[in-house]
C-alpha atoms as a PDB file:
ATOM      1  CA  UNK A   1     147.948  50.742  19.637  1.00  0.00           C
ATOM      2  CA  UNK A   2     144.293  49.607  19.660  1.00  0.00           C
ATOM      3  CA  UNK A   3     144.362  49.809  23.306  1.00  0.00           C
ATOM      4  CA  UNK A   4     145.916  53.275  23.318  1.00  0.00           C
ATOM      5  CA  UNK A   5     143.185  54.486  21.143  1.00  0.00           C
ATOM      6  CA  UNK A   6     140.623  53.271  23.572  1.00  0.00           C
ATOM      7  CA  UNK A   7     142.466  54.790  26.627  1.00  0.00           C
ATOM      8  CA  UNK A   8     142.312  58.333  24.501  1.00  0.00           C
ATOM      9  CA  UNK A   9     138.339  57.118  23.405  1.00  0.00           C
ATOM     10  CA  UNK A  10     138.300  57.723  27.608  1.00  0.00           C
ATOM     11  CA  UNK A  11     139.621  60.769  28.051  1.00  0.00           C
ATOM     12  CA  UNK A  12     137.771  62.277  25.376  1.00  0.00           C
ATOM     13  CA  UNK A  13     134.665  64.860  25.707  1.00  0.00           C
ATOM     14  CA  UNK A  14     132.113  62.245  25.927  1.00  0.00           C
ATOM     15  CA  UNK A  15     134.346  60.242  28.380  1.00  0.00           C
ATOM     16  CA  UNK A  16     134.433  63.405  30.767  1.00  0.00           C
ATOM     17  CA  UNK A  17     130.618  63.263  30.215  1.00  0.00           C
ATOM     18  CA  UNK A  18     130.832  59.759  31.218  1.00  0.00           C
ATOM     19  CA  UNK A  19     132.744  60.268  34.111  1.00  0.00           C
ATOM     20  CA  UNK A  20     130.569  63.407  34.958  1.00  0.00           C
ATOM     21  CA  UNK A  21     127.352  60.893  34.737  1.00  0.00           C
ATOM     22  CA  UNK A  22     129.226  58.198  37.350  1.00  0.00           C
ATOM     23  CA  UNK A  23     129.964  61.552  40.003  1.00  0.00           C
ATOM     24  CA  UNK A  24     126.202  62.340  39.406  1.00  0.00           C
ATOM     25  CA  UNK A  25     125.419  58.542  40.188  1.00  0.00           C
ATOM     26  CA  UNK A  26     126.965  58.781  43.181  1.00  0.00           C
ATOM     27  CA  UNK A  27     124.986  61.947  44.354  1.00  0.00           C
ATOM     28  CA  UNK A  28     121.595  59.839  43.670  1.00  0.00           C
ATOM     29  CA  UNK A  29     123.010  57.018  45.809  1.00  0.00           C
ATOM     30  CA  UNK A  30     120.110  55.114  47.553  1.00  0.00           C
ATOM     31  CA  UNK A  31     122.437  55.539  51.113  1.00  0.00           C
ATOM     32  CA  UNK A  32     122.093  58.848  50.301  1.00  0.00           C
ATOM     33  CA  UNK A  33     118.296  59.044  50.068  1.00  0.00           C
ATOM     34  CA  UNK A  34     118.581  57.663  53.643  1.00  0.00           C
ATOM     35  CA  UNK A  35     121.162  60.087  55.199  1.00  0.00           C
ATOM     36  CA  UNK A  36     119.296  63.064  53.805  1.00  0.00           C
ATOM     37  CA  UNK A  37     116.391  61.795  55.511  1.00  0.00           C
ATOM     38  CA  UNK A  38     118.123  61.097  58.948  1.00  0.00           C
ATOM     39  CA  UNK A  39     118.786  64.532  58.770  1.00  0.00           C
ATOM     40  CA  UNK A  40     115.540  65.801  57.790  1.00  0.00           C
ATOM     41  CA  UNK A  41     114.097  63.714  60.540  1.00  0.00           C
ATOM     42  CA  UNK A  42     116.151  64.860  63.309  1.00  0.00           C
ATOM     43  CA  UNK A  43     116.080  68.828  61.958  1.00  0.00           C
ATOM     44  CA  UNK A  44     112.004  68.579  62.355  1.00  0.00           C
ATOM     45  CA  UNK A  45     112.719  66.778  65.515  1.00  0.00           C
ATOM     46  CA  UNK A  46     114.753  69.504  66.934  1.00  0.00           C
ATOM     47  CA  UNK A  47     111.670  71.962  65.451  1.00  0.00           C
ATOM     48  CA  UNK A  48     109.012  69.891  67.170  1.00  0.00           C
ATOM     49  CA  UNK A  49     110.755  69.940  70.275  1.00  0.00           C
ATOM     50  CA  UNK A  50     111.625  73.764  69.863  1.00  0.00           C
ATOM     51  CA  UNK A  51     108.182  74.388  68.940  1.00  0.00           C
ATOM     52  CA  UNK A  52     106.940  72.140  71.964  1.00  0.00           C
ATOM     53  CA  UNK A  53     109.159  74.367  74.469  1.00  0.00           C
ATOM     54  CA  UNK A  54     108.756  77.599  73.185  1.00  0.00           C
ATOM     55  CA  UNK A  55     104.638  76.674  73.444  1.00  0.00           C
ATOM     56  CA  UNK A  56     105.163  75.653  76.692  1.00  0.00           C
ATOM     57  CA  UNK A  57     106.747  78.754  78.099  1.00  0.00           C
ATOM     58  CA  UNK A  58     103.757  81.001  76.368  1.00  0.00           C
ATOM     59  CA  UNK A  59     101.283  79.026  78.378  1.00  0.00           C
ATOM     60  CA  UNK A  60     103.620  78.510  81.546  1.00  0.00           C
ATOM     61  CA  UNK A  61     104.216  82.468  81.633  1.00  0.00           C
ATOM     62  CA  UNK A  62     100.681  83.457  80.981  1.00  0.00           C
ATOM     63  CA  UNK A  63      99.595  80.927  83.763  1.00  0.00           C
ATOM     64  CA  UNK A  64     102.045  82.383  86.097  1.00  0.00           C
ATOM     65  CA  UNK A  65     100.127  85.634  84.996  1.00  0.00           C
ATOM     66  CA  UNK A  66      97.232  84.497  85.926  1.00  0.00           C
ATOM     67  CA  UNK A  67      98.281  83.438  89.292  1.00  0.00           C
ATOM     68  CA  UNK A  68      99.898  86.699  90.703  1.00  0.00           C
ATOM     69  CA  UNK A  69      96.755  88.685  89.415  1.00  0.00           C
ATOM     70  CA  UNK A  70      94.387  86.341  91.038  1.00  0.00           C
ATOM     71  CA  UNK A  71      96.855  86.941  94.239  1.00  0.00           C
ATOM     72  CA  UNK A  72      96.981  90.101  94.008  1.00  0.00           C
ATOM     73  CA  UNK A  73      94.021  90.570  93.824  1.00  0.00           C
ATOM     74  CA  UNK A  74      92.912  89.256  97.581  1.00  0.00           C
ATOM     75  CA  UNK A  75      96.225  90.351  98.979  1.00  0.00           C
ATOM     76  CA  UNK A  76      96.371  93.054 102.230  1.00  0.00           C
ATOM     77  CA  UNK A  77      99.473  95.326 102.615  1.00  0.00           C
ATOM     78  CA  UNK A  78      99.890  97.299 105.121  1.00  0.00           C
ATOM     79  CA  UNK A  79      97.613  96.196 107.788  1.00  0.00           C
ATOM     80  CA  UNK A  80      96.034  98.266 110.225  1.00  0.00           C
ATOM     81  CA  UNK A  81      98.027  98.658 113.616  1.00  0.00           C
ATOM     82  CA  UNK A  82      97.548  95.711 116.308  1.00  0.00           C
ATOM     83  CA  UNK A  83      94.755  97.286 118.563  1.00  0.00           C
ATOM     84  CA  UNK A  84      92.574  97.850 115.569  1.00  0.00           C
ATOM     85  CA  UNK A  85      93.141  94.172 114.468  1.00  0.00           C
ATOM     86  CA  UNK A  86      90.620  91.416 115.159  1.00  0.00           C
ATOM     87  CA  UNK A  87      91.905  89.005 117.554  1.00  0.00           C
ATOM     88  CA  UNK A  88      92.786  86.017 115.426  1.00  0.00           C
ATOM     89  CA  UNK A  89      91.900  82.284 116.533  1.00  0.00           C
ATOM     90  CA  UNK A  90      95.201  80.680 115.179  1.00  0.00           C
ATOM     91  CA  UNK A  91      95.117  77.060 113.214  1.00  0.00           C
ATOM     92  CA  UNK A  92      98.286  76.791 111.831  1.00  0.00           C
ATOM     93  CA  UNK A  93     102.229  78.527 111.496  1.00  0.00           C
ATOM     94  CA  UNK A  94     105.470  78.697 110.273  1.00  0.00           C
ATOM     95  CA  UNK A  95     107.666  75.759 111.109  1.00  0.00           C
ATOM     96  CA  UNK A  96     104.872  74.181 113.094  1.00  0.00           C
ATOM     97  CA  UNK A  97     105.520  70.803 111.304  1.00  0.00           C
ATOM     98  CA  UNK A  98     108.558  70.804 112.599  1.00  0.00           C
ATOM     99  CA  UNK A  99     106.965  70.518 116.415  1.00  0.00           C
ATOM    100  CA  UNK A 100     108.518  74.796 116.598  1.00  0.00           C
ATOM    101  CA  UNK A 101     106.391  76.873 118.662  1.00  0.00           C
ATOM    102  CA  UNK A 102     104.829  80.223 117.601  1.00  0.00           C
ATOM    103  CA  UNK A 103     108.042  83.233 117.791  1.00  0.00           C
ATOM    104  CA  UNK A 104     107.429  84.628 121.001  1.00  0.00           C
ATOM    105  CA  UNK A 105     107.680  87.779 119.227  1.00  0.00           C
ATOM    106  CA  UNK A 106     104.909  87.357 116.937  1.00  0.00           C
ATOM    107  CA  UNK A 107     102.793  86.045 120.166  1.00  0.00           C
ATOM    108  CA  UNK A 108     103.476  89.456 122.113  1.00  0.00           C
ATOM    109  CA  UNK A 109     102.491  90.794 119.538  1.00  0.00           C
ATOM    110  CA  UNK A 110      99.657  89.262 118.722  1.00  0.00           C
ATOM    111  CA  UNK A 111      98.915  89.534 122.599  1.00  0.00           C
ATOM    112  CA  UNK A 112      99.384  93.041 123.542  1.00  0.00           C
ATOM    113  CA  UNK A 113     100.733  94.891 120.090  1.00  0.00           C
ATOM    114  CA  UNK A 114     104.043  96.373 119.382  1.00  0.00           C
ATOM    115  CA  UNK A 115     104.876  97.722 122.997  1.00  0.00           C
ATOM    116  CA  UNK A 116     104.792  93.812 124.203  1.00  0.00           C
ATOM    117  CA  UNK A 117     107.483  93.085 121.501  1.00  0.00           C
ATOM    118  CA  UNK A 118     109.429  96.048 122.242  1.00  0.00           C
ATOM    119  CA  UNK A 119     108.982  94.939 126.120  1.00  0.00           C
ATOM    120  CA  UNK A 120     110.974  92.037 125.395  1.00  0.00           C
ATOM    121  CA  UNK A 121     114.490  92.294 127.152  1.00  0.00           C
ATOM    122  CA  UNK A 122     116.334  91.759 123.522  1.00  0.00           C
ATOM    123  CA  UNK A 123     114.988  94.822 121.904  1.00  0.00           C
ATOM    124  CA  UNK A 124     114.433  96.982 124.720  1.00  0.00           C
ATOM    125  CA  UNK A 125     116.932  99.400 122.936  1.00  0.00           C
ATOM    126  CA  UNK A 126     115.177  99.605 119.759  1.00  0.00           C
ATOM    127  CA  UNK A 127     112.584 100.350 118.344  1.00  0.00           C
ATOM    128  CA  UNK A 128     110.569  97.537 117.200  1.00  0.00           C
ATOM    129  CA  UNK A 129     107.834  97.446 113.571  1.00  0.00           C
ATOM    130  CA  UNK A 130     105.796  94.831 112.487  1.00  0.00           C
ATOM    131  CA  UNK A 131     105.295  94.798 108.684  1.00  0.00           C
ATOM    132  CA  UNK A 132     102.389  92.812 107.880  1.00  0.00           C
ATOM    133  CA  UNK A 133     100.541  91.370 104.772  1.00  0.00           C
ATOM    134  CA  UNK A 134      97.501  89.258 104.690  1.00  0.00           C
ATOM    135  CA  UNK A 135      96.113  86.665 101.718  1.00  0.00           C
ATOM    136  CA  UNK A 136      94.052  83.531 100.956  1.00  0.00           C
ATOM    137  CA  UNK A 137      97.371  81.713  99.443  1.00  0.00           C
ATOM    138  CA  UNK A 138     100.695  81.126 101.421  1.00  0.00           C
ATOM    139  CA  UNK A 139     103.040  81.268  98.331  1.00  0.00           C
ATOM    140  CA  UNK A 140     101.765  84.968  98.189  1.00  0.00           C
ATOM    141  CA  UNK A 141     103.006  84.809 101.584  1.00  0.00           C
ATOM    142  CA  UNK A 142     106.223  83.541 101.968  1.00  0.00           C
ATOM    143  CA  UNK A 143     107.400  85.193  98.425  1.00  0.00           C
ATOM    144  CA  UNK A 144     106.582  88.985 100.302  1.00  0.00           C
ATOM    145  CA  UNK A 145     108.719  87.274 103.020  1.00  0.00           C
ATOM    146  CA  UNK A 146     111.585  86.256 101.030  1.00  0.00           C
ATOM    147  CA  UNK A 147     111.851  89.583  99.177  1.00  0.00           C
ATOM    148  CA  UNK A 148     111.122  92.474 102.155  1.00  0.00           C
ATOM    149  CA  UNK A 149     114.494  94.550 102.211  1.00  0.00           C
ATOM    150  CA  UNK A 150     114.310  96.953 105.287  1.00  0.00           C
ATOM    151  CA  UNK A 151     116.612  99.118 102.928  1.00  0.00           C
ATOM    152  CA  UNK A 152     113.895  99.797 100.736  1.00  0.00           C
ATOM    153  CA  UNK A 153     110.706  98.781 102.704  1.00  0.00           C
ATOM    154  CA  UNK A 154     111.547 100.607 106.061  1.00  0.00           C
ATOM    155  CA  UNK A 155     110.524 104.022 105.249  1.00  0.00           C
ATOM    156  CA  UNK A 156     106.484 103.153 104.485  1.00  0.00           C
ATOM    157  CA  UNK A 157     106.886 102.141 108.453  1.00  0.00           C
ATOM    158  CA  UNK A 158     108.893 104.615 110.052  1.00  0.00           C
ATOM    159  CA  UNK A 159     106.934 107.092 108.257  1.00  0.00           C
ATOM    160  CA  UNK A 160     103.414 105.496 109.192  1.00  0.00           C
ATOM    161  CA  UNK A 161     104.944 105.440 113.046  1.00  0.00           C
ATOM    162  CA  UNK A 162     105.579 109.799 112.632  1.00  0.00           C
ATOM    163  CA  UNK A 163     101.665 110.528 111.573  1.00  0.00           C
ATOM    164  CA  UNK A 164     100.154 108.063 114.579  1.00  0.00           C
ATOM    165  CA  UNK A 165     102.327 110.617 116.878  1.00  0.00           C
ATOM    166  CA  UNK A 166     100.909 113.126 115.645  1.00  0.00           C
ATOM    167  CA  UNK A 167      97.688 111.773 115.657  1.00  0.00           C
ATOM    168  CA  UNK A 168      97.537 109.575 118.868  1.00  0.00           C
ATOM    169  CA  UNK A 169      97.065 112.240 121.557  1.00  0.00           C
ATOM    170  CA  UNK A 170      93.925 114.130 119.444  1.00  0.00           C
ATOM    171  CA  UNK A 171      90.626 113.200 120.507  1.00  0.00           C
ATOM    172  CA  UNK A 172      88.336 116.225 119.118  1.00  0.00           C
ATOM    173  CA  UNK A 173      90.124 118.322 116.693  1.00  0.00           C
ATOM    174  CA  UNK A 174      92.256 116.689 113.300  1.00  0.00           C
ATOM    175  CA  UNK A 175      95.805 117.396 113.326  1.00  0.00           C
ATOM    176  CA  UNK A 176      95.439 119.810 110.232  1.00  0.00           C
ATOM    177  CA  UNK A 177      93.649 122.369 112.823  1.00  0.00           C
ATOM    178  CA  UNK A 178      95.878 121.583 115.828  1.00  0.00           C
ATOM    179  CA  UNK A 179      99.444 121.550 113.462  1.00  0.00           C
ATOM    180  CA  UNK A 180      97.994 123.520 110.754  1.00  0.00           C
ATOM    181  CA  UNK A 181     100.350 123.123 107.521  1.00  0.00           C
ATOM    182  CA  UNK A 182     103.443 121.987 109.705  1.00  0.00           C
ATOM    183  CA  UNK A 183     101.215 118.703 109.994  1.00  0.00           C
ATOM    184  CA  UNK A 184     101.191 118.033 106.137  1.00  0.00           C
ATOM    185  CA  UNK A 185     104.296 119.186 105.607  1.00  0.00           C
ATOM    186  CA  UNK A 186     105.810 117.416 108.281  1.00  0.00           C
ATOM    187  CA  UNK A 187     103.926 113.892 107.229  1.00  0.00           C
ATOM    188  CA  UNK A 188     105.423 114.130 103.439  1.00  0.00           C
ATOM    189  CA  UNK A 189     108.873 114.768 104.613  1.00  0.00           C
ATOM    190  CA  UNK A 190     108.464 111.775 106.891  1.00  0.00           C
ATOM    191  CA  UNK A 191     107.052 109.576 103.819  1.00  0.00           C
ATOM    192  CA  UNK A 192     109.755 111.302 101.236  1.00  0.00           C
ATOM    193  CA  UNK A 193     112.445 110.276 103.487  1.00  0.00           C
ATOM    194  CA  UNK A 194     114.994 107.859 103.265  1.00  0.00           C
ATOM    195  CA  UNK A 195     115.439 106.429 106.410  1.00  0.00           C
ATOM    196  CA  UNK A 196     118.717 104.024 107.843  1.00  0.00           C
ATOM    197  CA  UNK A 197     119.937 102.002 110.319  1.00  0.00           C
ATOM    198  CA  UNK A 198     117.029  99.529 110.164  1.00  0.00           C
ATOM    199  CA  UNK A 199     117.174  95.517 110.426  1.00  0.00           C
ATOM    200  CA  UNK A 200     115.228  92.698 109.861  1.00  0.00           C
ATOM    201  CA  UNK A 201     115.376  90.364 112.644  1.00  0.00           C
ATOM    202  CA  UNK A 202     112.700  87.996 112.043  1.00  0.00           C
ATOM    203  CA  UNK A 203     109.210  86.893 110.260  1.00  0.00           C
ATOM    204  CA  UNK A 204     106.799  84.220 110.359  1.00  0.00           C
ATOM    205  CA  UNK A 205     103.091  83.739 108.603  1.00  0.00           C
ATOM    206  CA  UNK A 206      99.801  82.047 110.649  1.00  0.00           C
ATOM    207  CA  UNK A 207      96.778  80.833 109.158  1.00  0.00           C
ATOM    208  CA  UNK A 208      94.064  82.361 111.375  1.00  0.00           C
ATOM    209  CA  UNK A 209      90.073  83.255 111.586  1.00  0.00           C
ATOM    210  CA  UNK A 210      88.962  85.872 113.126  1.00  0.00           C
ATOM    211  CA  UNK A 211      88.378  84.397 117.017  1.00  0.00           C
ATOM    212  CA  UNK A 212      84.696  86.026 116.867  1.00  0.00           C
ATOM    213  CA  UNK A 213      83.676  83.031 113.775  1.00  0.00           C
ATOM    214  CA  UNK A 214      82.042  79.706 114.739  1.00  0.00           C
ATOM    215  CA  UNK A 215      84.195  77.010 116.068  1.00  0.00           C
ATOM    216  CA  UNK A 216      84.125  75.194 112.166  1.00  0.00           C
ATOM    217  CA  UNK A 217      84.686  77.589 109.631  1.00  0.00           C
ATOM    218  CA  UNK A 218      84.570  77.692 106.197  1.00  0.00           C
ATOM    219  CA  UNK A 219      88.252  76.935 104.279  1.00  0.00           C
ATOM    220  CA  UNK A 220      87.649  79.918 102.731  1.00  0.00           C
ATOM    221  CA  UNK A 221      87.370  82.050 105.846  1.00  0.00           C
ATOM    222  CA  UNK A 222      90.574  81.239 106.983  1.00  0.00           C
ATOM    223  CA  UNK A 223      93.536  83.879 105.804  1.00  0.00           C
ATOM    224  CA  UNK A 224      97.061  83.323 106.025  1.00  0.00           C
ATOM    225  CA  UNK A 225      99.037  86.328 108.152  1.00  0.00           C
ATOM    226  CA  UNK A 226     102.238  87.182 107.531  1.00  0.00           C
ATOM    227  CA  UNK A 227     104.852  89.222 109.669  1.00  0.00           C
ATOM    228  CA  UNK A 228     107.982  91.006 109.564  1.00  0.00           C
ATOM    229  CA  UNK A 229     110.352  91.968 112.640  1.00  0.00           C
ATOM    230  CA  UNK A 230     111.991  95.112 111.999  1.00  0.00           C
ATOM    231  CA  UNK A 231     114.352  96.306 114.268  1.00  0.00           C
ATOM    232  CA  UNK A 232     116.179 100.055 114.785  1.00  0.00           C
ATOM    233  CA  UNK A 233     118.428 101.560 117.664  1.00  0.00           C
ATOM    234  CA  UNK A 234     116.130 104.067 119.647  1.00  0.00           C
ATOM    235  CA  UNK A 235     119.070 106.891 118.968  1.00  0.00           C
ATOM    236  CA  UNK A 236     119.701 106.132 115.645  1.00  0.00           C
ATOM    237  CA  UNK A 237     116.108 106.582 114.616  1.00  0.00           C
ATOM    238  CA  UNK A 238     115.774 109.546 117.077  1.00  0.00           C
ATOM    239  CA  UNK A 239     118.193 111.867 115.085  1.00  0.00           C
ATOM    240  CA  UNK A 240     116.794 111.286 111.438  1.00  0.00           C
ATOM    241  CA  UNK A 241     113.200 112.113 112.858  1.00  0.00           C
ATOM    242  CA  UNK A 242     114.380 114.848 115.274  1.00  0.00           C
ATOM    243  CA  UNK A 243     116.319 116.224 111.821  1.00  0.00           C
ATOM    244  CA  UNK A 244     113.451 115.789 109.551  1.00  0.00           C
ATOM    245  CA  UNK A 245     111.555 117.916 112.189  1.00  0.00           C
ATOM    246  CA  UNK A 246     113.574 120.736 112.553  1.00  0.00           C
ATOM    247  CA  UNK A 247     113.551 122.221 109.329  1.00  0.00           C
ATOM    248  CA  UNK A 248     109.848 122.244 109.263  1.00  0.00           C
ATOM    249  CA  UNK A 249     108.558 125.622 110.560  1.00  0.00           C
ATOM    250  CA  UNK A 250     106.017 128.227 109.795  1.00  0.00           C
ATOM    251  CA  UNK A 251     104.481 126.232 106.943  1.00  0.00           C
ATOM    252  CA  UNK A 252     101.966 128.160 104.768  1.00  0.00           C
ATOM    253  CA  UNK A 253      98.909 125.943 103.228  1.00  0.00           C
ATOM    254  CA  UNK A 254      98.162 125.807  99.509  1.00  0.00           C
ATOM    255  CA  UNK A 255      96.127 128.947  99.740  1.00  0.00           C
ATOM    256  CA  UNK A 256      99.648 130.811 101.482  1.00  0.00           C
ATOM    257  CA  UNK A 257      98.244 131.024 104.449  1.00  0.00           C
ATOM    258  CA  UNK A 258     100.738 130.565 107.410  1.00  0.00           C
ATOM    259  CA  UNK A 259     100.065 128.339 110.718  1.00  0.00           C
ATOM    260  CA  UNK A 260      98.931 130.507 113.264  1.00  0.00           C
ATOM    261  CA  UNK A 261     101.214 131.149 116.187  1.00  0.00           C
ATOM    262  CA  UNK A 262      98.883 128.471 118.337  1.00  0.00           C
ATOM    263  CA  UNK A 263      99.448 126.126 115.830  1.00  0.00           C
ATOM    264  CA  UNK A 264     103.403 126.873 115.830  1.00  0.00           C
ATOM    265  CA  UNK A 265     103.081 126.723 119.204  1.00  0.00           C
ATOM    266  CA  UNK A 266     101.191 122.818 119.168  1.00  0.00           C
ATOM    267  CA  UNK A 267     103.728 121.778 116.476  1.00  0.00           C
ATOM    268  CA  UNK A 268     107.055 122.816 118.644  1.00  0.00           C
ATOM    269  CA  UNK A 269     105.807 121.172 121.604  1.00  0.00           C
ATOM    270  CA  UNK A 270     105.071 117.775 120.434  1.00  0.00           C
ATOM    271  CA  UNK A 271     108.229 117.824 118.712  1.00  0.00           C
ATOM    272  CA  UNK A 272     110.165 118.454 122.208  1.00  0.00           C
ATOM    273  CA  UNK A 273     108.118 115.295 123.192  1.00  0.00           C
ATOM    274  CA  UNK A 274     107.739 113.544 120.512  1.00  0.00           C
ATOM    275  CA  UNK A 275     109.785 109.556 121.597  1.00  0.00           C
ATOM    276  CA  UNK A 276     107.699 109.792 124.756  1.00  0.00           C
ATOM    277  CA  UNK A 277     104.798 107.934 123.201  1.00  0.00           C
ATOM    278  CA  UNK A 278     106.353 106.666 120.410  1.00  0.00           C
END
């Protein structure tokens, strides 16, 4: 009986408190000290590192930032056609390294601008554009490379090919007088368009000096070239700009005054002749 009543002495109130004070014992374990630091240890560890990357894609993004404004900032779209180039003294090229020579493309072109491309027996049924893009760093270079889609780059071209046409045969009168509004109207239906049927074919990058310099320039004088072959069929092109043409007649300026009937007369003939010196 005495050890019954000490088995119910157990169970009573202050034994539940008892056994309430061993479960709280256990939470205070000393092993448990040390697995709830573990844990802290490798939580902050996990925000260092977090901390670490997320720092060091801030700085990498605003350096990148930096980089393609300073790039931009030097960089040459656009360049002027081939005859009013400088002739370029050439120290280096694309795949050089690799014991290539430069495209004979690019060298025809260099040589005697786009009509020795196009005078090449392969694209003698096209029509041949160079897009070009000039800069002091060649990963400015090759990343315009890369990334030109004739899709969406081809028009700035074609369109820049329609006003030399007009302009090319004009020695002492501007095309405003000779066209009159067809001129201007005729040159922002040719950059509004949306011209197909274009292709790249090729492109390559030189680093070059101007062939005038001294015979050792300055690093900094040198520029690195690069160069886009863009290729269209002579009909295909032919029909888009003979279109584009032929619903521009009569034009009125901003004022409402129409072209004159010599200036109708100037527009309609070029446009019967217009591939001839294209």
């Amino acid at each position: 009986m005495q050890i019954i009543n000490m088995y119910e002495r157990s169970a009573c109130p202050q034994g539940a408190c008892i056994v309430h004070k061993r479960s709280i014992s256990r939470v205070y374990n000393p092993y448990n000290y040390i697995i709830l630091m573990i844990m802290f240890i490798i939580m902050a560890s996990r925000s260092i590192l977090t901390g670490i990357f997320i720092l060091f894609f801030v700085f990498s993004c605003s350096n990148r930032k930096v980089i393609r404004d300073s790039a931009v900032s030097d960089v040459q779209f656009d360049l002027p056609p081939r005859q009013d180039m400088p002739a370029l003294r050439i120290l280096d090229y694309k795949n050089r390294n690799e014991g290539a020579n430069l495209a004979v493309w690019l060298r025809r072109y260099l040589d005697n601008g786009i009509t020795g491309t196009e005078s090449l027996l392969p694209y003698q049924e096209s029509y041949l554009f160079i897009a070009s893009i000039r800069s002091a760093r060649l990963p400015v270079i090759t990343q315009w490379l890369a990334n030109y889609y004739p899709d969406r780059d081809f028009n700035r071209l074609a369109a820049q090919r329609v006003q030399k046409r007009f302009e090319q045969d004009l020695t002492d009168k501007p095309p405003d007088m000779v066209y009159g509004p067809n001129y201007e109207k005729a040159i922002k239906a040719a950059y509004g368009n949306t011209f197909w049927g274009a292709v790249k074919i090729d492109d390559s990058w030189v680093l070059a000096i101007p062939a005038v310099q001294e015979e050792f320039p300055e690093p900094e004088q040198s520029r690195y070239w690069g160069f886009i072959l863009v290729s269209i069929p002579r009909e295909t092109l032919e029909i888009q700009v003979h279109e584009l043409l032929s619903k521009i007649s009569n034009s009125k300026t901003k004022e409402g005054r129409p072209a004159t009937k010599e200036q109708n007369a100037a527009f309609d003939l070029i446009k019967e002749h217009f591939f001839e010196q294209f």
